[in-house]
C-alpha atoms as a PDB file:
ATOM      1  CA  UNK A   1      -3.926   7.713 -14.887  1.00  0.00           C
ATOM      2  CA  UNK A   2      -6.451   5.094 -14.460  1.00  0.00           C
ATOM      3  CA  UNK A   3      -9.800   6.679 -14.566  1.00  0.00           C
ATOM      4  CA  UNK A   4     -11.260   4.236 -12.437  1.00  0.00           C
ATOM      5  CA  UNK A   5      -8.797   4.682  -9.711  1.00  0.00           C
ATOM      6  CA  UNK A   6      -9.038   7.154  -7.139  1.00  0.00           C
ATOM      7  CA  UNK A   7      -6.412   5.558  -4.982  1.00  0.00           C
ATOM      8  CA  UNK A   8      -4.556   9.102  -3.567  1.00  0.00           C
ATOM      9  CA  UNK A   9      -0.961   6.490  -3.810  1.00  0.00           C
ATOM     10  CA  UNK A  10      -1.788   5.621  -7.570  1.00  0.00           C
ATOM     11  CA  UNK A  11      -1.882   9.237  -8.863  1.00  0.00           C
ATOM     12  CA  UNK A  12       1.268  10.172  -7.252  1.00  0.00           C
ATOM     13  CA  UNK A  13       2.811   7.327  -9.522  1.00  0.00           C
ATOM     14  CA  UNK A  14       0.759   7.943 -12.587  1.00  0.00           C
ATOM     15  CA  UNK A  15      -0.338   5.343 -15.125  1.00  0.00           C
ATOM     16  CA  UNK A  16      -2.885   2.231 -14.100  1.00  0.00           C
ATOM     17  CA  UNK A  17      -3.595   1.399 -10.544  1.00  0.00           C
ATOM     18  CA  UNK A  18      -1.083   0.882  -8.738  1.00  0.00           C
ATOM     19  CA  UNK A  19      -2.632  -1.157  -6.254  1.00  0.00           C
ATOM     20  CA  UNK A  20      -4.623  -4.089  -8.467  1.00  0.00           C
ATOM     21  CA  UNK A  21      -3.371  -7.218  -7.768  1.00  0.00           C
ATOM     22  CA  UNK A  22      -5.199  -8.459 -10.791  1.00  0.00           C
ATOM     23  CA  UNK A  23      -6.527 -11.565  -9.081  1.00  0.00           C
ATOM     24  CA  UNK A  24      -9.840 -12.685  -7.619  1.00  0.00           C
ATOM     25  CA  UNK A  25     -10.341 -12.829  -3.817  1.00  0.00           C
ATOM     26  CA  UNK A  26      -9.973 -15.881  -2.397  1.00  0.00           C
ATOM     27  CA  UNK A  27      -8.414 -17.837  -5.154  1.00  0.00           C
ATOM     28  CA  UNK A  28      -6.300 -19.467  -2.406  1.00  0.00           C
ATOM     29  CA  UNK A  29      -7.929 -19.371   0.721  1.00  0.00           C
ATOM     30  CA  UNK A  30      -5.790 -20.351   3.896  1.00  0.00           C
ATOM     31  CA  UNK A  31      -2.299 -20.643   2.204  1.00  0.00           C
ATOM     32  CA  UNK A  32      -0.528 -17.821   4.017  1.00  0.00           C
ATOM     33  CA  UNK A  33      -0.267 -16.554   7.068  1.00  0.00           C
ATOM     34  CA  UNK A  34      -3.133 -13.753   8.377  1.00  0.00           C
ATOM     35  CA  UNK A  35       0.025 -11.437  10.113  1.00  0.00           C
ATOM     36  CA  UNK A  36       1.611  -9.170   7.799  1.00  0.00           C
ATOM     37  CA  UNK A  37       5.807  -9.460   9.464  1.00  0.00           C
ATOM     38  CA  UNK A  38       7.225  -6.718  11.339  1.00  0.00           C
ATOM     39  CA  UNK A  39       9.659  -6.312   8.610  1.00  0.00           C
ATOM     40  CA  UNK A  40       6.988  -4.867   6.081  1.00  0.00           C
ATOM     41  CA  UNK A  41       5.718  -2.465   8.511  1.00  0.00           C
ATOM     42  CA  UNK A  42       9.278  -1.720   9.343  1.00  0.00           C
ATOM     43  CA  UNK A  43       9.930  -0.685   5.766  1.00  0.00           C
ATOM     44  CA  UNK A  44       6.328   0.947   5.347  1.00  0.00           C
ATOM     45  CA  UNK A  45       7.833   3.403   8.052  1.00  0.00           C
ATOM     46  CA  UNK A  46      10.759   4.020   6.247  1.00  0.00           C
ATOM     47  CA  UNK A  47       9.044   4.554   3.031  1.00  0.00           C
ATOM     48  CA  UNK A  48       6.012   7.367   4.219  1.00  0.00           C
ATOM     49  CA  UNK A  49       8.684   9.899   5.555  1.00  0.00           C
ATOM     50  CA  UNK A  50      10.160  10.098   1.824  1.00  0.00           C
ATOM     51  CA  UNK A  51       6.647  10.089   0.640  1.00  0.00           C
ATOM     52  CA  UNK A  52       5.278  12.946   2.546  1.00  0.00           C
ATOM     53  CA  UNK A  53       8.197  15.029   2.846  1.00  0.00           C
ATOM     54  CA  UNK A  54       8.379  15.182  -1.218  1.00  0.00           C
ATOM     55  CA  UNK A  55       6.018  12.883  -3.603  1.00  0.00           C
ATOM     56  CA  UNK A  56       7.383  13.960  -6.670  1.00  0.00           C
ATOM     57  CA  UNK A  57      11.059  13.679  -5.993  1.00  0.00           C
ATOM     58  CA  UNK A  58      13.049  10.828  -7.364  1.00  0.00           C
ATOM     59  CA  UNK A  59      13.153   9.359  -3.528  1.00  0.00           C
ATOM     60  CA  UNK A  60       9.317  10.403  -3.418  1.00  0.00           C
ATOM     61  CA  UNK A  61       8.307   8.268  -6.388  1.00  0.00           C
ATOM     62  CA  UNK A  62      10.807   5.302  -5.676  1.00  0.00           C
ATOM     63  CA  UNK A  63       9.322   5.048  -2.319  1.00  0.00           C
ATOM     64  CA  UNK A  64       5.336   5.791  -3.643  1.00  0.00           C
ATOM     65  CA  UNK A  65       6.413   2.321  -6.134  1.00  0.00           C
ATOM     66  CA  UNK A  66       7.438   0.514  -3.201  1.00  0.00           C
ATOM     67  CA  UNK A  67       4.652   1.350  -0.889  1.00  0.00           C
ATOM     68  CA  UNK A  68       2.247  -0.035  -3.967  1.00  0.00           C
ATOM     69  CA  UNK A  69       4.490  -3.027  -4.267  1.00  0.00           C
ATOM     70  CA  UNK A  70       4.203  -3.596  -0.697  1.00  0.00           C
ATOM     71  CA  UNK A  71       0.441  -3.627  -0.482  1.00  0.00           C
ATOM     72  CA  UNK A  72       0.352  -5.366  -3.928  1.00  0.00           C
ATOM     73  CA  UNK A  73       2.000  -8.209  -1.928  1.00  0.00           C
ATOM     74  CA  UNK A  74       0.040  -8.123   0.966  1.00  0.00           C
ATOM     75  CA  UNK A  75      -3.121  -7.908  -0.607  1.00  0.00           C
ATOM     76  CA  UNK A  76      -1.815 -11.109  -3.121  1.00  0.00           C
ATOM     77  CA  UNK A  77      -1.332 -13.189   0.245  1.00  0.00           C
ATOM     78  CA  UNK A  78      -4.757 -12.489   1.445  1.00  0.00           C
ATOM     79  CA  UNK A  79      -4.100  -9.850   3.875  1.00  0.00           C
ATOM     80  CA  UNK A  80      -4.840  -6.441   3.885  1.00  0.00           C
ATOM     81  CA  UNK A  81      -2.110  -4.119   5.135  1.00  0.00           C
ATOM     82  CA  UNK A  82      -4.189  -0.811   6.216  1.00  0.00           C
ATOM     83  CA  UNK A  83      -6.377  -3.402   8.359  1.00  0.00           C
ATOM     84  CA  UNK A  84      -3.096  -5.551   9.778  1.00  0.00           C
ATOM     85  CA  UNK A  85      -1.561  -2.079  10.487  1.00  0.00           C
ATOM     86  CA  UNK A  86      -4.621  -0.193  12.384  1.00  0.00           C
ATOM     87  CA  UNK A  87      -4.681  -3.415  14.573  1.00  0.00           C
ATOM     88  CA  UNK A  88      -1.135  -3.468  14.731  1.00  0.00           C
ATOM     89  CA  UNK A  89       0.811  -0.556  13.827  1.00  0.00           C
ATOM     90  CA  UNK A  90      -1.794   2.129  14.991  1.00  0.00           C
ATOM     91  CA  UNK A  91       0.556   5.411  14.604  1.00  0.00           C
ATOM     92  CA  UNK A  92       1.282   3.711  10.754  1.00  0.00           C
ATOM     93  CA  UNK A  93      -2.382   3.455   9.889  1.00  0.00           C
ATOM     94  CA  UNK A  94      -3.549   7.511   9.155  1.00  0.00           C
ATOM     95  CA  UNK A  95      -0.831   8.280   7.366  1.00  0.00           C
ATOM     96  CA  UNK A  96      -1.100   4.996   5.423  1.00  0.00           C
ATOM     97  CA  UNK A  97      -4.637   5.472   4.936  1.00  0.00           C
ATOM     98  CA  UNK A  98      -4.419   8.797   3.087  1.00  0.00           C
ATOM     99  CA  UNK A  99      -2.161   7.100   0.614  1.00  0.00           C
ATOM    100  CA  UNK A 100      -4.275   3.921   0.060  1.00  0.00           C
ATOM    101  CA  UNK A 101      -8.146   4.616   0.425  1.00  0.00           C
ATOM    102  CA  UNK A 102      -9.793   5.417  -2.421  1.00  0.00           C
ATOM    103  CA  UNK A 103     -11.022   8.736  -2.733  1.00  0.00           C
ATOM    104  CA  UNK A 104     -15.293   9.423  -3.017  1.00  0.00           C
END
């Protein structure tokens, strides 16, 4: 485990952040779209159930990877899905949060 990181998500999976996309902000301003698609948050539903119901399962961990990927991709595209999903997705957002925001 990254030292560093304190991302709740991250230490479920183990090993380096999870979450870096490795890439400065802004390195592409205006080249995608600001919306994250329905699809994503579709699937980010899908994938908290098996998170919270058992983290360290097999399911538990191959959905905690995919959540990361997920926000990995987001975040690469210049959105940020905890933000698109308390404006959009409201009942998505707390339990999101928990996994995503780095602990003080």
């Amino acid at each position: 485990m990254d030292p560093a990181c304190t991302h709740p998500l991250c230490a479920l999976i183990g090993g380096t952040c999870s979450l870096a996309t490795n890439r400065s902000r802004g390195c592409r301003p205006g080249r995608w779209t600001k919306v994250t698609a329905a699809a994503v948050f579709d699937e980010v539903r899908a994938l908290l159930p098996a998170i919270e119901a058992d983290a360290r399962s097999e399911a538990g961990q191959a959905a905690a990877v995919r959540l990361a990927q997920l926000v990995r991709a987001e975040a690469r595209e210049e959105r940020n899905l905890l933000a698109q999903a308390r404006d959009d997705e409201p009942e998505l957002a707390e339990p999101l949060a928990r996994l995503v925001v780095r602990r003080r």
